[in-house]
PDB file of N, CA and C in Angstrom:
ATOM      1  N   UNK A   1      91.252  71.887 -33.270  1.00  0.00           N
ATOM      2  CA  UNK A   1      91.132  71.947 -31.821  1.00  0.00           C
ATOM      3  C   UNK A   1      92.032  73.055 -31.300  1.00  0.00           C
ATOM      4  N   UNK A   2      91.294  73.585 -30.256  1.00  0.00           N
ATOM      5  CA  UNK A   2      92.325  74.780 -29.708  1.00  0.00           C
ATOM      6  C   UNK A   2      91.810  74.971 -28.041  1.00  0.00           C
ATOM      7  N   UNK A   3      92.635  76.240 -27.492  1.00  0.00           N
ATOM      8  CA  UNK A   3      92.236  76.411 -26.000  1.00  0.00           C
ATOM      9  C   UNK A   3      91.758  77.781 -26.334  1.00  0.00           C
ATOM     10  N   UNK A   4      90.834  78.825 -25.262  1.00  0.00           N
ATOM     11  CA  UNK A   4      90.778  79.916 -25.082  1.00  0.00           C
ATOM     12  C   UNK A   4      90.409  80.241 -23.605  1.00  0.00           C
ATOM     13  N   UNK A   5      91.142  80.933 -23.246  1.00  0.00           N
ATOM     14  CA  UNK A   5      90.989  81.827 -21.640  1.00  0.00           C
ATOM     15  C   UNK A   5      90.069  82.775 -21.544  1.00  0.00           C
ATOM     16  N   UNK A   6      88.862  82.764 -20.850  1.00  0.00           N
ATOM     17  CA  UNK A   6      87.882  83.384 -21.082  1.00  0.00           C
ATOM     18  C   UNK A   6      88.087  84.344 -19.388  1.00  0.00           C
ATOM     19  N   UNK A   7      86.935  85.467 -19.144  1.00  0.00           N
ATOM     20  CA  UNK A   7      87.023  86.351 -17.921  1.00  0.00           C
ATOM     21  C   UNK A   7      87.082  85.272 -16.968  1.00  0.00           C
ATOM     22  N   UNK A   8      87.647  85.413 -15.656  1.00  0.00           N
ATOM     23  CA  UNK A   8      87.783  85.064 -14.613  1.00  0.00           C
ATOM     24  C   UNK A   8      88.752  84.028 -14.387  1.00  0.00           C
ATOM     25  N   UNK A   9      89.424  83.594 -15.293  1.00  0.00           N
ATOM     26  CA  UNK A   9      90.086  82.425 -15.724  1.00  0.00           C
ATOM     27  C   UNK A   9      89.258  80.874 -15.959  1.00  0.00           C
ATOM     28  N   UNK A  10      87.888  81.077 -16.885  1.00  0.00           N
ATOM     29  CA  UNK A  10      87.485  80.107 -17.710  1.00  0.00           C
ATOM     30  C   UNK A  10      88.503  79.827 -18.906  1.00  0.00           C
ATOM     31  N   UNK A  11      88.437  78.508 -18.766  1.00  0.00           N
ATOM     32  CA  UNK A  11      88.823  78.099 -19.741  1.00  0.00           C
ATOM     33  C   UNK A  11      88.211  77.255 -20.835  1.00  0.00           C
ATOM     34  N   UNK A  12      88.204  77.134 -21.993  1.00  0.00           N
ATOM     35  CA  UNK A  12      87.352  76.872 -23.272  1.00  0.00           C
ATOM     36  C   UNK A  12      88.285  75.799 -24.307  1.00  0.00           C
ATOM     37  N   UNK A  13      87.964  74.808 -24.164  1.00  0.00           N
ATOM     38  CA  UNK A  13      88.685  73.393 -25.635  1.00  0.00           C
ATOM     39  C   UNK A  13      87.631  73.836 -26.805  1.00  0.00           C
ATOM     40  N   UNK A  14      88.395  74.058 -27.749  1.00  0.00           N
ATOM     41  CA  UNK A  14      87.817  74.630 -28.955  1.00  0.00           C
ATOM     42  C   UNK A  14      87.486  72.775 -29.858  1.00  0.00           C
ATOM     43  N   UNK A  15      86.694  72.612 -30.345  1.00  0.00           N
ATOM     44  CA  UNK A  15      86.792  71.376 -30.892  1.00  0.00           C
ATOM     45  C   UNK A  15      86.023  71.224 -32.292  1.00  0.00           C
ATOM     46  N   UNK A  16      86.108  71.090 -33.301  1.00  0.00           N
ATOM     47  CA  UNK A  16      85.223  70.765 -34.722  1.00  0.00           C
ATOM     48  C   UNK A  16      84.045  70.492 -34.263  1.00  0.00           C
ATOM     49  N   UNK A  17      83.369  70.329 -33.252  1.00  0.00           N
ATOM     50  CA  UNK A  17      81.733  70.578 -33.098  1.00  0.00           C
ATOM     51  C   UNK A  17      81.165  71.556 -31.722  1.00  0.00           C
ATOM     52  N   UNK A  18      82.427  72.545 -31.529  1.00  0.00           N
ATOM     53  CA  UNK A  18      82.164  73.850 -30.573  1.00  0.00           C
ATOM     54  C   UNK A  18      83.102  73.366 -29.255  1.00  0.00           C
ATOM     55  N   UNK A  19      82.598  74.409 -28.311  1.00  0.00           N
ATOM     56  CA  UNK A  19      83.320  74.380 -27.502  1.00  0.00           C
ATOM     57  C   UNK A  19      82.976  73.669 -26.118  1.00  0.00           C
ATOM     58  N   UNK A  20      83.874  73.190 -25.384  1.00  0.00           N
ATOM     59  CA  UNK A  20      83.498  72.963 -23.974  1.00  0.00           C
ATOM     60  C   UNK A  20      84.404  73.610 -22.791  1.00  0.00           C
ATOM     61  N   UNK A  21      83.728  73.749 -21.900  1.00  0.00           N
ATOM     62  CA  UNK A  21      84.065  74.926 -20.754  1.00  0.00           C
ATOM     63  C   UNK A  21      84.721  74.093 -19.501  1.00  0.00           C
ATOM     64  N   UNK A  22      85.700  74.634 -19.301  1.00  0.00           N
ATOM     65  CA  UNK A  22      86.327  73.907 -17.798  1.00  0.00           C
ATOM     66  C   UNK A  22      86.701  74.848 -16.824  1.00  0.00           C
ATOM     67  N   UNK A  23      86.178  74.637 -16.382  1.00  0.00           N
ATOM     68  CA  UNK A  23      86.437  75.609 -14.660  1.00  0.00           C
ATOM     69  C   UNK A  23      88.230  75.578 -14.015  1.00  0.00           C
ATOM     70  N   UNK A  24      88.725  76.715 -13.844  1.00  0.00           N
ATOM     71  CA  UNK A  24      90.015  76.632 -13.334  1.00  0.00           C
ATOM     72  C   UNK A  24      89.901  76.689 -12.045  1.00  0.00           C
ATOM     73  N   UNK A  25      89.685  75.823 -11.045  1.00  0.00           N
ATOM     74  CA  UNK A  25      89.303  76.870  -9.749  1.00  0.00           C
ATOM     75  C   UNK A  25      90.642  77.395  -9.139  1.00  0.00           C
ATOM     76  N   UNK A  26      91.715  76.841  -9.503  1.00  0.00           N
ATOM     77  CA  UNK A  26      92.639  77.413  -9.095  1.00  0.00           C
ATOM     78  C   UNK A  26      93.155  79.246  -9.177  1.00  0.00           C
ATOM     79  N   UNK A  27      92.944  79.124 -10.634  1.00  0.00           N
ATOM     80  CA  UNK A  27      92.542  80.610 -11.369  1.00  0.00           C
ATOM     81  C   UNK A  27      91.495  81.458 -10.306  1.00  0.00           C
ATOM     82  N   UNK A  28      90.424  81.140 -10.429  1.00  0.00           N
ATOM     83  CA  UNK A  28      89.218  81.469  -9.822  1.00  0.00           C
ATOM     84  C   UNK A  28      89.226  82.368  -8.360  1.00  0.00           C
ATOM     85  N   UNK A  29      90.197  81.416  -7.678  1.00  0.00           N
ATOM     86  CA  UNK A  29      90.369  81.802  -6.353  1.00  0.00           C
ATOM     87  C   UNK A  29      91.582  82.542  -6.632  1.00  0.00           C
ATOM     88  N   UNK A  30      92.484  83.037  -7.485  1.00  0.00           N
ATOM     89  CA  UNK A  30      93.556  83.821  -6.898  1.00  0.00           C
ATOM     90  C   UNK A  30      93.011  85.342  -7.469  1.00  0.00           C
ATOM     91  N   UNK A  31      91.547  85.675  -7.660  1.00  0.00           N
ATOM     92  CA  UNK A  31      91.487  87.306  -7.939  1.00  0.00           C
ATOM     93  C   UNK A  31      91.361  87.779  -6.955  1.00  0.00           C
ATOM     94  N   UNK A  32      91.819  89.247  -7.044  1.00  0.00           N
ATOM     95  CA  UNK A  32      91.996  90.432  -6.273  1.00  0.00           C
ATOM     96  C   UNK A  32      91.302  91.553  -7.296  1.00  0.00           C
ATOM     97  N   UNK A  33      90.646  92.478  -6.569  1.00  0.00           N
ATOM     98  CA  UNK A  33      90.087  93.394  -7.273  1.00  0.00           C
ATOM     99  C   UNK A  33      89.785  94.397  -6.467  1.00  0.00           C
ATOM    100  N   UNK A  34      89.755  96.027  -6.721  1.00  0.00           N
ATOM    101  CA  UNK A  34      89.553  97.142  -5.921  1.00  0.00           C
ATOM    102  C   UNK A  34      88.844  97.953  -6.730  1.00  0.00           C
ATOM    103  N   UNK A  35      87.143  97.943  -6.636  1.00  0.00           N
ATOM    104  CA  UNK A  35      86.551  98.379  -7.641  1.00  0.00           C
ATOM    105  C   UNK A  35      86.001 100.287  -6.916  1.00  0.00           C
ATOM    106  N   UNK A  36      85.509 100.493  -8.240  1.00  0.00           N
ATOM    107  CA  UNK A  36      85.265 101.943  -8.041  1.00  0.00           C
ATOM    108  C   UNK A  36      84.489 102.497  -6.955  1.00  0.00           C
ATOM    109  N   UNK A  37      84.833 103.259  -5.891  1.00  0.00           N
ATOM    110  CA  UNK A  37      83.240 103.400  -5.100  1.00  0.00           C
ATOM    111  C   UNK A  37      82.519 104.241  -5.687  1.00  0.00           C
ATOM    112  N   UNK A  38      81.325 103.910  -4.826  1.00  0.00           N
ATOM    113  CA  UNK A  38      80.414 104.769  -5.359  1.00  0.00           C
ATOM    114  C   UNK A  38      79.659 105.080  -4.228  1.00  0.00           C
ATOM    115  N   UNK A  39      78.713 106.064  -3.731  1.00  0.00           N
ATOM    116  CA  UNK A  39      78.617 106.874  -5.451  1.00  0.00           C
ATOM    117  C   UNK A  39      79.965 107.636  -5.108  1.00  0.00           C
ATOM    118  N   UNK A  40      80.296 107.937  -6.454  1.00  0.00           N
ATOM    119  CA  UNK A  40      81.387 109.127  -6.749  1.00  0.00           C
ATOM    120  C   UNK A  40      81.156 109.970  -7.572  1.00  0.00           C
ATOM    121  N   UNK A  41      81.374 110.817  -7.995  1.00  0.00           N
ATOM    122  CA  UNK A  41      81.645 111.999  -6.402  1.00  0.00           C
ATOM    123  C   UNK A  41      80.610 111.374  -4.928  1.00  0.00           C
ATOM    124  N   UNK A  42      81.063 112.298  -4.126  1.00  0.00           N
ATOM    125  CA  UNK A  42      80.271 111.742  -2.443  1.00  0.00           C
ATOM    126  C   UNK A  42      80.196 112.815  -1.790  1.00  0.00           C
ATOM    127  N   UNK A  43      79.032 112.891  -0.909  1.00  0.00           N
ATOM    128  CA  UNK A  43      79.277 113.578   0.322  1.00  0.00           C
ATOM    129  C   UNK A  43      77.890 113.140   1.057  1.00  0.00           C
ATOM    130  N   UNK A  44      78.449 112.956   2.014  1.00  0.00           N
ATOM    131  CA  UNK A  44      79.713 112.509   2.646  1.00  0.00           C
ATOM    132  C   UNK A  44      80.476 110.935   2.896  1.00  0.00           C
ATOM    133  N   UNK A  45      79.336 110.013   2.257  1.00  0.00           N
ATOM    134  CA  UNK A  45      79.284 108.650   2.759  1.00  0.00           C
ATOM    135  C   UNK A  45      79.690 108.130   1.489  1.00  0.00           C
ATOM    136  N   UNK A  46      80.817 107.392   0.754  1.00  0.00           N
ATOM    137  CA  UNK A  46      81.057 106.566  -0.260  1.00  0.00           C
ATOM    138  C   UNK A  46      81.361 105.156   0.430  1.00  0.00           C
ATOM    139  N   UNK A  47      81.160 104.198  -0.274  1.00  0.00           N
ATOM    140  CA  UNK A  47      81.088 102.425  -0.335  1.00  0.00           C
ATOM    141  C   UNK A  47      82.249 102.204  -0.948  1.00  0.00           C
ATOM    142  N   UNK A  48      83.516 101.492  -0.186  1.00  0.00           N
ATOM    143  CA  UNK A  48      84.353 100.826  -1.442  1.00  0.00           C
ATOM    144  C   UNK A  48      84.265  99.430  -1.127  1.00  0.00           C
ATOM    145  N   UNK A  49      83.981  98.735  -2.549  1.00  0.00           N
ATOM    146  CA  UNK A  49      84.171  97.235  -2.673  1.00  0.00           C
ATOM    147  C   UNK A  49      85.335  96.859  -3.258  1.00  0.00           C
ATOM    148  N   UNK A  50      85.804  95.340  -2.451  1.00  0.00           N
ATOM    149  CA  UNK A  50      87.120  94.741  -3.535  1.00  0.00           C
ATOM    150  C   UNK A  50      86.917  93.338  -2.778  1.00  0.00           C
ATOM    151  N   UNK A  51      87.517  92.901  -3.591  1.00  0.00           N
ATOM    152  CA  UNK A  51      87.603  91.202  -3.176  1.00  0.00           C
ATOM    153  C   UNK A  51      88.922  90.719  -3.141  1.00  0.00           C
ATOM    154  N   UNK A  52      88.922  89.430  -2.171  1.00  0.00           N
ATOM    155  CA  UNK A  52      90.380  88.549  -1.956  1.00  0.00           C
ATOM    156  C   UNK A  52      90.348  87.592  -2.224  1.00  0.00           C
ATOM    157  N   UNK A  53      91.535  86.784  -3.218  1.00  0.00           N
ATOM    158  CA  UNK A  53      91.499  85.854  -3.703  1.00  0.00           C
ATOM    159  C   UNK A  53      92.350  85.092  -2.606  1.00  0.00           C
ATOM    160  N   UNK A  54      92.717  85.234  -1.766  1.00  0.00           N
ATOM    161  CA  UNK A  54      93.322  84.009  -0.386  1.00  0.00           C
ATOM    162  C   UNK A  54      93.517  84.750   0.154  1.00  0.00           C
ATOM    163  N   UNK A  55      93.201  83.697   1.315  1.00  0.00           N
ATOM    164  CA  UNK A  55      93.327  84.432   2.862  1.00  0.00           C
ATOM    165  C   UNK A  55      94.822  85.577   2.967  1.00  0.00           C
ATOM    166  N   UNK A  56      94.701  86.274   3.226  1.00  0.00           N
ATOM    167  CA  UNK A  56      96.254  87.802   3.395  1.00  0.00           C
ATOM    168  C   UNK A  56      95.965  88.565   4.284  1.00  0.00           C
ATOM    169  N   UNK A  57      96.568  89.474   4.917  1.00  0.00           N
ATOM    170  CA  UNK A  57      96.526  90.610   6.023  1.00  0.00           C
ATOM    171  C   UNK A  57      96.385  91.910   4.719  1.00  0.00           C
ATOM    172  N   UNK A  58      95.029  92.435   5.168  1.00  0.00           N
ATOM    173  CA  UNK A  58      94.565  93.287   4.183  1.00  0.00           C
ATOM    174  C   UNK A  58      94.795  94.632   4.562  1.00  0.00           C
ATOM    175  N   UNK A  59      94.865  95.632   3.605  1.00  0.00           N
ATOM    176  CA  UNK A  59      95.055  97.475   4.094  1.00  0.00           C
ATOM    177  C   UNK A  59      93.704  98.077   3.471  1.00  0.00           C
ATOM    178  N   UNK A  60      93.194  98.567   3.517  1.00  0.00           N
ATOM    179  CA  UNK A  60      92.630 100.234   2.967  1.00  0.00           C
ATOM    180  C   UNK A  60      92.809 101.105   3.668  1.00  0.00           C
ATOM    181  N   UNK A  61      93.322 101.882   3.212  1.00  0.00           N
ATOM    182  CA  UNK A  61      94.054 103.357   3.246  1.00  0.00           C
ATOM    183  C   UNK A  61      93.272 104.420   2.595  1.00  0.00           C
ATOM    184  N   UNK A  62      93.186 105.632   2.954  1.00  0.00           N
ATOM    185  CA  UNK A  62      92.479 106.967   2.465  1.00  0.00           C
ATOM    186  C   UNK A  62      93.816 107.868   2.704  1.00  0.00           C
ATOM    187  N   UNK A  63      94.011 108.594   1.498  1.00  0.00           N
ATOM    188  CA  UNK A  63      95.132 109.004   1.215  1.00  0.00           C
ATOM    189  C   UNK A  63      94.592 110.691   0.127  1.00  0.00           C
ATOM    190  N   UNK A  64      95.101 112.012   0.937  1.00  0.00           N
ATOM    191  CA  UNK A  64      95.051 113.164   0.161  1.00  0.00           C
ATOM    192  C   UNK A  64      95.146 113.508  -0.997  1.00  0.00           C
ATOM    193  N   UNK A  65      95.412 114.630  -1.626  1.00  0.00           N
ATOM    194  CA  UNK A  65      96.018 114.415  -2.571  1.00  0.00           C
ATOM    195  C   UNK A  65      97.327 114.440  -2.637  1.00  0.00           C
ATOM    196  N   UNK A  66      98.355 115.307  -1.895  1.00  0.00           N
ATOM    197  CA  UNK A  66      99.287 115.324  -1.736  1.00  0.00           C
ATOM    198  C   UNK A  66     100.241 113.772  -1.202  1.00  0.00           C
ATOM    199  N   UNK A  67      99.006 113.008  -1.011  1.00  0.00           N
ATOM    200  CA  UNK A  67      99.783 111.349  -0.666  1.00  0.00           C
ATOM    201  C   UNK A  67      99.792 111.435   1.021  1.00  0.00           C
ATOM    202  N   UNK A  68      99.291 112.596   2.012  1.00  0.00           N
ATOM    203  CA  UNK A  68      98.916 112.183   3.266  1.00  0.00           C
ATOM    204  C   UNK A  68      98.156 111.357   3.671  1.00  0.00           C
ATOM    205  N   UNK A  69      98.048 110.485   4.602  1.00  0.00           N
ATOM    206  CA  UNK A  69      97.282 109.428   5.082  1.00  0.00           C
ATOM    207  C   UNK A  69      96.146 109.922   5.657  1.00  0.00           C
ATOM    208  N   UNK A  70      95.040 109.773   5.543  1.00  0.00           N
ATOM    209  CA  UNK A  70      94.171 110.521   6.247  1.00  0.00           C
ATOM    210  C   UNK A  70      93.091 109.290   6.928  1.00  0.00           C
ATOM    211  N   UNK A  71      92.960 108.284   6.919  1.00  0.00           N
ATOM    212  CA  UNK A  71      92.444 107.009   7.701  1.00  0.00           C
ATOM    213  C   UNK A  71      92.833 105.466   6.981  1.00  0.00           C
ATOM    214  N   UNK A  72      93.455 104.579   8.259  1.00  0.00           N
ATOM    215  CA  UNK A  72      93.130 103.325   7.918  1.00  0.00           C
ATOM    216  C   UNK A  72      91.421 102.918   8.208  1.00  0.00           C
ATOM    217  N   UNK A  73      91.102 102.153   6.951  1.00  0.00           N
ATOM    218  CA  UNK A  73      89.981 101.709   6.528  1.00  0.00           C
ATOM    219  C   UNK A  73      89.886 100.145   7.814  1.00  0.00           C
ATOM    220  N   UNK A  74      90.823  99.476   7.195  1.00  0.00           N
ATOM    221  CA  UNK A  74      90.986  98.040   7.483  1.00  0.00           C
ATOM    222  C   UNK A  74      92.232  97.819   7.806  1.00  0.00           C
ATOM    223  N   UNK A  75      92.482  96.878   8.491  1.00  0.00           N
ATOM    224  CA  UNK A  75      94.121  96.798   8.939  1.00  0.00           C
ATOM    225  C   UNK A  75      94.164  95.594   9.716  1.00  0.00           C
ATOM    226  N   UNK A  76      93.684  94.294   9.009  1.00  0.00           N
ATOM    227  CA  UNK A  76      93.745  92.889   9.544  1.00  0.00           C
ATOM    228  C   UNK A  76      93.624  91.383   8.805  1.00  0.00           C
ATOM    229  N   UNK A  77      93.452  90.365   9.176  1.00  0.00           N
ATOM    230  CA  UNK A  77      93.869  89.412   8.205  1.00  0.00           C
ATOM    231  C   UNK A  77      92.332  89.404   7.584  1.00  0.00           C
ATOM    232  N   UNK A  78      92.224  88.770   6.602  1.00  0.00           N
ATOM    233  CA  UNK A  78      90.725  88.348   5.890  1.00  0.00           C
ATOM    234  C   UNK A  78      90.896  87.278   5.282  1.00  0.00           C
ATOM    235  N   UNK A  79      89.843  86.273   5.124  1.00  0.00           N
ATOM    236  CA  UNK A  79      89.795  84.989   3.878  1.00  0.00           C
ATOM    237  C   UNK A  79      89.562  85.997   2.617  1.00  0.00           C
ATOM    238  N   UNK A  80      89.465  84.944   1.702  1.00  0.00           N
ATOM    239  CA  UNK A  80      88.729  84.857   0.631  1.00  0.00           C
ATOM    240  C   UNK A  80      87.444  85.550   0.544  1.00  0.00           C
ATOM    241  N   UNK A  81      87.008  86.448  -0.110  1.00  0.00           N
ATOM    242  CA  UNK A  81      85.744  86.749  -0.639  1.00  0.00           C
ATOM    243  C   UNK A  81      85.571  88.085  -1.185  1.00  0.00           C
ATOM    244  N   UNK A  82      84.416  88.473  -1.311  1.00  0.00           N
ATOM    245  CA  UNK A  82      84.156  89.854  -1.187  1.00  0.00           C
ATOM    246  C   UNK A  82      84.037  91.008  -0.248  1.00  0.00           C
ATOM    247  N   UNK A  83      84.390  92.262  -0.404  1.00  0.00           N
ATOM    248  CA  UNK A  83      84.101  92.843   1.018  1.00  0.00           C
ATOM    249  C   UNK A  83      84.163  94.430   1.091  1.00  0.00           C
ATOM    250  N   UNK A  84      83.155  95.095   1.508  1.00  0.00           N
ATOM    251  CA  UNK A  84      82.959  96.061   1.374  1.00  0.00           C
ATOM    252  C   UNK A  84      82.884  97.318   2.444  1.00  0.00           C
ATOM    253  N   UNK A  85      83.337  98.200   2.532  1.00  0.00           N
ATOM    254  CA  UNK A  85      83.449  99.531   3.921  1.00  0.00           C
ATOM    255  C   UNK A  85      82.851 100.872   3.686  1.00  0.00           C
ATOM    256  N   UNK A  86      82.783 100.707   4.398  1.00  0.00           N
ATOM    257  CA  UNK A  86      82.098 102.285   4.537  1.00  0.00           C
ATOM    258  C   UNK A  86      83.312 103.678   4.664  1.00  0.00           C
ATOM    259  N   UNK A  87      83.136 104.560   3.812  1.00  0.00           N
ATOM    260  CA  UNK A  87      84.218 105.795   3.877  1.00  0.00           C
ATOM    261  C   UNK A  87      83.362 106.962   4.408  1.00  0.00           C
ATOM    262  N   UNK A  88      83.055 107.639   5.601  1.00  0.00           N
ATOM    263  CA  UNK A  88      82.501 108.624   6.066  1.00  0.00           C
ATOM    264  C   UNK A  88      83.883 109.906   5.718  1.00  0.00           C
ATOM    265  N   UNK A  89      83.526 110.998   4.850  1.00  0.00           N
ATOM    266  CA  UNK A  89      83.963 111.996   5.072  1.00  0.00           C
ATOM    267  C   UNK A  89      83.821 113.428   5.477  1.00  0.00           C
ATOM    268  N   UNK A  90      82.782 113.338   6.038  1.00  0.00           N
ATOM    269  CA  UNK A  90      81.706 114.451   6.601  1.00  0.00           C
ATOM    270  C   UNK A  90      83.264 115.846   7.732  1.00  0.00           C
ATOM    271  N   UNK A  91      84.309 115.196   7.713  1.00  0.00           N
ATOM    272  CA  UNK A  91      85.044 115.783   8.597  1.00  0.00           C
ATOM    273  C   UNK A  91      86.166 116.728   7.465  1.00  0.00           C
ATOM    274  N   UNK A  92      86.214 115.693   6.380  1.00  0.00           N
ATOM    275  CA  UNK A  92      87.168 116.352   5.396  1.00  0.00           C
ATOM    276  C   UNK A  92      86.109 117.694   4.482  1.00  0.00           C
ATOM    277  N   UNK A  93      87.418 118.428   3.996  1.00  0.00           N
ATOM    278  CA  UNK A  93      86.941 119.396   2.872  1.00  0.00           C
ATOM    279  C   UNK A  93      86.717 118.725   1.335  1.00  0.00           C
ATOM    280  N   UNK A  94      86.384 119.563   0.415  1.00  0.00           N
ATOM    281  CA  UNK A  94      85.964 119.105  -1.023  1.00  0.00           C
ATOM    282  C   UNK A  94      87.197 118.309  -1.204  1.00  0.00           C
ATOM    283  N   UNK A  95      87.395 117.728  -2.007  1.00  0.00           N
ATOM    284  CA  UNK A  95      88.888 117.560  -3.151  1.00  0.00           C
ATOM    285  C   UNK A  95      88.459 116.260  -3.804  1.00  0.00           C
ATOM    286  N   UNK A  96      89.910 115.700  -4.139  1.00  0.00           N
ATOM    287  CA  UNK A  96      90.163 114.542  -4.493  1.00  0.00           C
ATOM    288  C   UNK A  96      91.242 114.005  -3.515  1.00  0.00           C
ATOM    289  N   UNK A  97      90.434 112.491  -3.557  1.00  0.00           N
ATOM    290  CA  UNK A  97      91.401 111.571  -2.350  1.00  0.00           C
ATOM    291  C   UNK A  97      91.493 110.578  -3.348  1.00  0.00           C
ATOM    292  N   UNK A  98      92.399 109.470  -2.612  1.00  0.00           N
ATOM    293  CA  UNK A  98      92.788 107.952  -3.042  1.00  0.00           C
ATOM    294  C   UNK A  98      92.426 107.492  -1.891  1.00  0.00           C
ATOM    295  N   UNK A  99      92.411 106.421  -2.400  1.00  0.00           N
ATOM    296  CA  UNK A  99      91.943 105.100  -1.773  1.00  0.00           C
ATOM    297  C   UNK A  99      93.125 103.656  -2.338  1.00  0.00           C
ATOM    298  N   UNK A 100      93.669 103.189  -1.355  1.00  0.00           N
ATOM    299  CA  UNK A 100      94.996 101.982  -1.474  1.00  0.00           C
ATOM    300  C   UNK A 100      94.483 100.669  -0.945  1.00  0.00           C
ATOM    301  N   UNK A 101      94.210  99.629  -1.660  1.00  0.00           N
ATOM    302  CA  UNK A 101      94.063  98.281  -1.169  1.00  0.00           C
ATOM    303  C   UNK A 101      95.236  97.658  -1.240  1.00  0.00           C
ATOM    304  N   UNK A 102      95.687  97.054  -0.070  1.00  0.00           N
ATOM    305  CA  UNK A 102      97.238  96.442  -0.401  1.00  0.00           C
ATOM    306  C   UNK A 102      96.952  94.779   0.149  1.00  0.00           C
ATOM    307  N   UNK A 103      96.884  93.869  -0.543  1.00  0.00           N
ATOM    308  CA  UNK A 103      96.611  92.350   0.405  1.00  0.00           C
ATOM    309  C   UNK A 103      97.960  91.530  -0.254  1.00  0.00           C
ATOM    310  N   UNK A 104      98.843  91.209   0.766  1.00  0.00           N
ATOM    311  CA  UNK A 104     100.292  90.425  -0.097  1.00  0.00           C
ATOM    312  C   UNK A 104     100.645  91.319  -0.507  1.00  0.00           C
ATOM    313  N   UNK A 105     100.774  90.652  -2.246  1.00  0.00           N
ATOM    314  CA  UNK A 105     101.772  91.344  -3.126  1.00  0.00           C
ATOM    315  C   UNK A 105     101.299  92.288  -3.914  1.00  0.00           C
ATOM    316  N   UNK A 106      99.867  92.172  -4.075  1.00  0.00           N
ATOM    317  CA  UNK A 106      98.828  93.142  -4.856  1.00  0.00           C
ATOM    318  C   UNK A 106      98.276  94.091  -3.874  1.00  0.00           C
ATOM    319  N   UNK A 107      98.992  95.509  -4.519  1.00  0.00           N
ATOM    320  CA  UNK A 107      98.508  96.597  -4.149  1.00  0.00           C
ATOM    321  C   UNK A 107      97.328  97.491  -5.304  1.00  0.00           C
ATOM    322  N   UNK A 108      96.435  97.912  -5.135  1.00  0.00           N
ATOM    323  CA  UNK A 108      96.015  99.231  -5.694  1.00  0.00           C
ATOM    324  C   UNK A 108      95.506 100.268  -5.757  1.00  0.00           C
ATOM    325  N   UNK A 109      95.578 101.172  -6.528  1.00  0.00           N
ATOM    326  CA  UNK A 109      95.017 102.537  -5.991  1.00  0.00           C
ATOM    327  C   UNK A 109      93.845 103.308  -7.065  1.00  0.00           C
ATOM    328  N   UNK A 110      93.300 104.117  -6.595  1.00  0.00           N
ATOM    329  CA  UNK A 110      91.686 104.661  -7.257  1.00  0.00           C
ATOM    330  C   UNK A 110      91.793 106.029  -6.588  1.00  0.00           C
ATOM    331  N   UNK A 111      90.861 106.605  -7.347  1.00  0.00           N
ATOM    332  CA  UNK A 111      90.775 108.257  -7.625  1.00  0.00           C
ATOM    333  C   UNK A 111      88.817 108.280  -7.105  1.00  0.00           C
ATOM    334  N   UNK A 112      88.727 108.888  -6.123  1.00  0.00           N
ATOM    335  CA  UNK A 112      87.243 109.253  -5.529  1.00  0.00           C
ATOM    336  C   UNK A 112      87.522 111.077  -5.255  1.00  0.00           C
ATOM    337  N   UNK A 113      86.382 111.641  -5.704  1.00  0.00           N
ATOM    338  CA  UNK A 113      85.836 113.039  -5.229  1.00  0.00           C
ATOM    339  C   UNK A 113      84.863 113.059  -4.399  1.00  0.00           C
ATOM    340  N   UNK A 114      85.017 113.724  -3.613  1.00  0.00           N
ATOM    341  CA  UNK A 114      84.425 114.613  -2.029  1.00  0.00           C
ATOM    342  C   UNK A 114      83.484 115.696  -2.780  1.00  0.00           C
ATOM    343  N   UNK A 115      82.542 116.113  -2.931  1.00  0.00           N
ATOM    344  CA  UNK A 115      81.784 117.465  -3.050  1.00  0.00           C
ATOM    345  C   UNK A 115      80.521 117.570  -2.093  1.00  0.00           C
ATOM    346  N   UNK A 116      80.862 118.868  -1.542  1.00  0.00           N
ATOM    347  CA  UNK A 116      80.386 119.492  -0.785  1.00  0.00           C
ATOM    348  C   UNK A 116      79.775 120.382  -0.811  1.00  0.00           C
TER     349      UNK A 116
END
């Protein structure tokens, strides 16, 4: 007999006639994630998705390369879920920007190209 932690925080009792699956929901609900937009490269319109694992006062940030701020995205509380924005850059030049999700204690950051 054994345990295994599977994606999302499943969890798995290993037993001499296979396994059985138990739901953590506790696990479940505390992800955070700041996934890639797309499309990337862009011009001018990229999508970023990320999700909240409890309710927090959320950021997205668009950030130069040099680390200038160049728009708040979002800048208010949110539940739980998934959630997705729109990045218009039709005003900026080519490059590479970042993009910062900060909710609580989990911050992160991603690499998107502009071509024009």
């Amino acid at each position: 007999m054994g345990w295994a932690v599977g994606y999302g925080g499943t969890i798995c009792k290993m037993t001499g006639s296979g396994a059985t699956s138990v739901d953590n929901q506790n696990e479940m609900s505390m992800v955070f994630e700041l996934k890639q937009n797309y499309p990337n490269p862009f011009n001018p319109v990229t999508i970023i998705q990320y999700t909240i694992g409890s309710k927090q006062t959320v950021k997205v940030k668009v950030y130069d390369i040099i680390g200038n701020e160049i728009v708040t995205l979002v800048n208010n509380e949110q539940s739980e879920g998934k959630y997705e924005v729109k990045f218009d850059g039709s005003l900026l030049s080519s490059g590479i920007y970042f993009y910062k999700l900060q909710a609580g204690d989990f911050t992160q950051l991603r690499k998107m190209i502009l071509l024009k």
